[in-house]
N, C-alpha and C. Protein backbone atom coordinates (compact mmCIF):
# COMPACT_ATOMS: atom_id res chain seq x y z
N UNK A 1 -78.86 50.26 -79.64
CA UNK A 1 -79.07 50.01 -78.24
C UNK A 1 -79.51 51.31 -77.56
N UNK A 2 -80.51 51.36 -76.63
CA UNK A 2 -81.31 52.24 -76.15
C UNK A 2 -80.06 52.33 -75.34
N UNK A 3 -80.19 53.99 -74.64
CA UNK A 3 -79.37 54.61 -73.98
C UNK A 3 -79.50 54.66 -72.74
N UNK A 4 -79.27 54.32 -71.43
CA UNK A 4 -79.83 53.53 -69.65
C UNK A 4 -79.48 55.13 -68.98
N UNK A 5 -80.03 55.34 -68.63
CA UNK A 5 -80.49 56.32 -67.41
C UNK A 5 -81.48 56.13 -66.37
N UNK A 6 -81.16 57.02 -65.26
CA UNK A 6 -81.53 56.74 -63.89
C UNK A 6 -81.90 57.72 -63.46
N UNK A 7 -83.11 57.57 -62.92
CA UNK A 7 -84.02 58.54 -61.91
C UNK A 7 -84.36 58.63 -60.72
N UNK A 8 -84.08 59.38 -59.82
CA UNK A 8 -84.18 59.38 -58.20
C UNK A 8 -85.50 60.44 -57.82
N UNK A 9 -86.58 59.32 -57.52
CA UNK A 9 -88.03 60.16 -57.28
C UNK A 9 -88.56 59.63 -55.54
N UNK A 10 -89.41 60.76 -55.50
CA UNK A 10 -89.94 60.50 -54.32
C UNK A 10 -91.25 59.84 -54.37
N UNK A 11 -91.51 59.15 -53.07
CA UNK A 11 -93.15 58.28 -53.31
C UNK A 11 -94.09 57.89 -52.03
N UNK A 12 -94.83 58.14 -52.09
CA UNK A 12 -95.39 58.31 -50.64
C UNK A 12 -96.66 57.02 -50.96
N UNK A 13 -97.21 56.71 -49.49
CA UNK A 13 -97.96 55.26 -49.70
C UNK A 13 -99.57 55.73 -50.03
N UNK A 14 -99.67 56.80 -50.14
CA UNK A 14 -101.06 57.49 -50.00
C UNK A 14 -101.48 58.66 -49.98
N UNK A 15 -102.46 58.87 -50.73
CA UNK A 15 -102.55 60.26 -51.11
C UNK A 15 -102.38 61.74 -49.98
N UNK A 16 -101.49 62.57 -50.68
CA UNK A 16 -101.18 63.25 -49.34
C UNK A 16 -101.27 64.65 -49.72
N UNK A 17 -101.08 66.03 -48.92
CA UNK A 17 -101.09 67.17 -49.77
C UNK A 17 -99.74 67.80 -49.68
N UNK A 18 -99.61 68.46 -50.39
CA UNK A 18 -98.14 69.36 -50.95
C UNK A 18 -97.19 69.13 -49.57
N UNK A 19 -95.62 69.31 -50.57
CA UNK A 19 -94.56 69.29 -49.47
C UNK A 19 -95.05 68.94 -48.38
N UNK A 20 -94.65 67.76 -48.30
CA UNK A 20 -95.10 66.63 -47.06
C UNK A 20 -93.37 65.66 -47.30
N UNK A 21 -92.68 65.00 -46.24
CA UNK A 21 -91.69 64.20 -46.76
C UNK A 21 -92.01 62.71 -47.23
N UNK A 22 -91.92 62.63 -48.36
CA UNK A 22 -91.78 60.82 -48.87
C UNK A 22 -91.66 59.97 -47.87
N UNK A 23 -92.58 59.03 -48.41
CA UNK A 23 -92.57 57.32 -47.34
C UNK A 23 -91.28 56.95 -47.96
N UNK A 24 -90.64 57.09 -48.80
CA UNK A 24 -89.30 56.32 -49.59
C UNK A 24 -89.20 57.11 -50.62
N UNK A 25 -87.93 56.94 -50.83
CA UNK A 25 -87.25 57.30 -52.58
C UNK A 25 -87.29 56.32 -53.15
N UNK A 26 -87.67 56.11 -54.36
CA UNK A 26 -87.29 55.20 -55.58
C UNK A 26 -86.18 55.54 -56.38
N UNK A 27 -85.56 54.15 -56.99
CA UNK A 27 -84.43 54.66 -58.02
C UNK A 27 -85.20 53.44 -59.04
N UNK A 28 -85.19 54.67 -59.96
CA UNK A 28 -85.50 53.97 -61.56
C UNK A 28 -84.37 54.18 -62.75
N UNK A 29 -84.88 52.88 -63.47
CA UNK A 29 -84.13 52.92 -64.74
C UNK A 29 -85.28 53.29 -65.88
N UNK A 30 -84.97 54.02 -66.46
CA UNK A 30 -86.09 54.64 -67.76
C UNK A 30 -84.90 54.42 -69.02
N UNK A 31 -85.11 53.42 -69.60
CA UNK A 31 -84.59 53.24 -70.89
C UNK A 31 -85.58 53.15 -71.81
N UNK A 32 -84.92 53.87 -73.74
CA UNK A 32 -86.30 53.06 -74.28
C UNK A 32 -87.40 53.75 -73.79
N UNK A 33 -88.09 54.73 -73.07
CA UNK A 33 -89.15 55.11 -72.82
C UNK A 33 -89.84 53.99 -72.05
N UNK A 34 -89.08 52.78 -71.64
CA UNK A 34 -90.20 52.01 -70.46
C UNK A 34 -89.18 52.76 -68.77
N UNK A 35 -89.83 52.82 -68.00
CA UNK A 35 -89.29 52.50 -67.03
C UNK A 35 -89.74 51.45 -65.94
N UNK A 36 -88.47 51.30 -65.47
CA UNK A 36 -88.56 50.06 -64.62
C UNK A 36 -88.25 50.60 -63.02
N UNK A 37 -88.48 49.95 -62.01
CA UNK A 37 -88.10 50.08 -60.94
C UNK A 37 -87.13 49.18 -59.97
N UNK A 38 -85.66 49.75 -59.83
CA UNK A 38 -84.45 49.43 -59.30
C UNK A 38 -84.95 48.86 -58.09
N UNK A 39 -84.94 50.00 -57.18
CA UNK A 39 -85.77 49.27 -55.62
C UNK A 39 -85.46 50.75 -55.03
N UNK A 40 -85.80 50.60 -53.69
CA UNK A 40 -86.90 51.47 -52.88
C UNK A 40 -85.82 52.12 -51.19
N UNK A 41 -85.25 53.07 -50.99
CA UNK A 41 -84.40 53.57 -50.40
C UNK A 41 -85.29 54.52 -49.04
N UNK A 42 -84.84 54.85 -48.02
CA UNK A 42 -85.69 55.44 -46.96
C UNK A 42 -85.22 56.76 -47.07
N UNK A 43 -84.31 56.91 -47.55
CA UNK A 43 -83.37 58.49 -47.45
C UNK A 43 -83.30 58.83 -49.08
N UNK A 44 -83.25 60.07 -49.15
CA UNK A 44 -82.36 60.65 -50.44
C UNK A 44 -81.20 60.22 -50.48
N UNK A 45 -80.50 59.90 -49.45
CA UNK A 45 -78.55 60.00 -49.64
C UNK A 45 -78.21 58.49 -50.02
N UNK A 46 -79.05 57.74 -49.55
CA UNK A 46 -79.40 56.46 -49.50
C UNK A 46 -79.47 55.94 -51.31
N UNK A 47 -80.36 56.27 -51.56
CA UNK A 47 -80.65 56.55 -52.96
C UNK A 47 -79.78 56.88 -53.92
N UNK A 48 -78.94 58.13 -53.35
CA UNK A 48 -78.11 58.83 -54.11
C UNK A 48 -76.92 57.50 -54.04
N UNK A 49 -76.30 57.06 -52.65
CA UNK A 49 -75.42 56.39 -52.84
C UNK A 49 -75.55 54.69 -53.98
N UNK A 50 -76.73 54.83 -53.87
CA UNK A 50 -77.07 53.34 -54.55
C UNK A 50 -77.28 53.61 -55.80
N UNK A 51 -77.73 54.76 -56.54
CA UNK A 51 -77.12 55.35 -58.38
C UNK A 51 -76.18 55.58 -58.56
N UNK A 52 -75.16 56.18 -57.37
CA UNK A 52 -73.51 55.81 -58.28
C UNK A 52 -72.67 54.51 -58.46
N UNK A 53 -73.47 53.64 -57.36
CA UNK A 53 -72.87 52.17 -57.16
C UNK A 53 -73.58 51.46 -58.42
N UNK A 54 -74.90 52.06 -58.96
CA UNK A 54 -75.14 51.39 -60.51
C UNK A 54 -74.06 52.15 -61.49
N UNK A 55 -73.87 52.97 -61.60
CA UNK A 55 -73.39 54.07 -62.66
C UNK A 55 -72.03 53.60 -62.84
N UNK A 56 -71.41 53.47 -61.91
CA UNK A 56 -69.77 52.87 -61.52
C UNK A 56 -69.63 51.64 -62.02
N UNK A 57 -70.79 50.46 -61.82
CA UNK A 57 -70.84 49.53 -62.61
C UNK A 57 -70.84 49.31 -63.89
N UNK A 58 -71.82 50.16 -64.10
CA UNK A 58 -72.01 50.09 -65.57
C UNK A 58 -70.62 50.96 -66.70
N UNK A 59 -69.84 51.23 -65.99
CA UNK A 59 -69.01 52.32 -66.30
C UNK A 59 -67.55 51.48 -66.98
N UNK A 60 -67.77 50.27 -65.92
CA UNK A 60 -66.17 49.70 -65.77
C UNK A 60 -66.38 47.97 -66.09
């Protein structure tokens, strides 16, 4: 069984130039070398709180 990890990236709607702030954070799951996409957060903290509420799940 492939091993589940999670990635917290930034993503903007259109091409933009350097250090600029994200239209949204994404939280991904990259297992297996596919990744998939969890869903789509407005904040970092936002984000952050919604990978420990997967992690905690998956934990217990």
């Amino acid at each position: 069984m492939a091993k589940r990890s999670f990635k917290i990236t930034p993503a903007t709607l259109g091409p933009r130039g350097h250090l600029q702030q994200p239209d949204y954070w994404l939280l991904l799951e990259t297992t297996g070398g596919k990744v998939r996409e969890i869903d789509r957060y407005p904040t970092y903290p936002e984000a952050v709180q919604a990978n420990r509420e997967v992690c905690e799940r998956l934990l217990h």
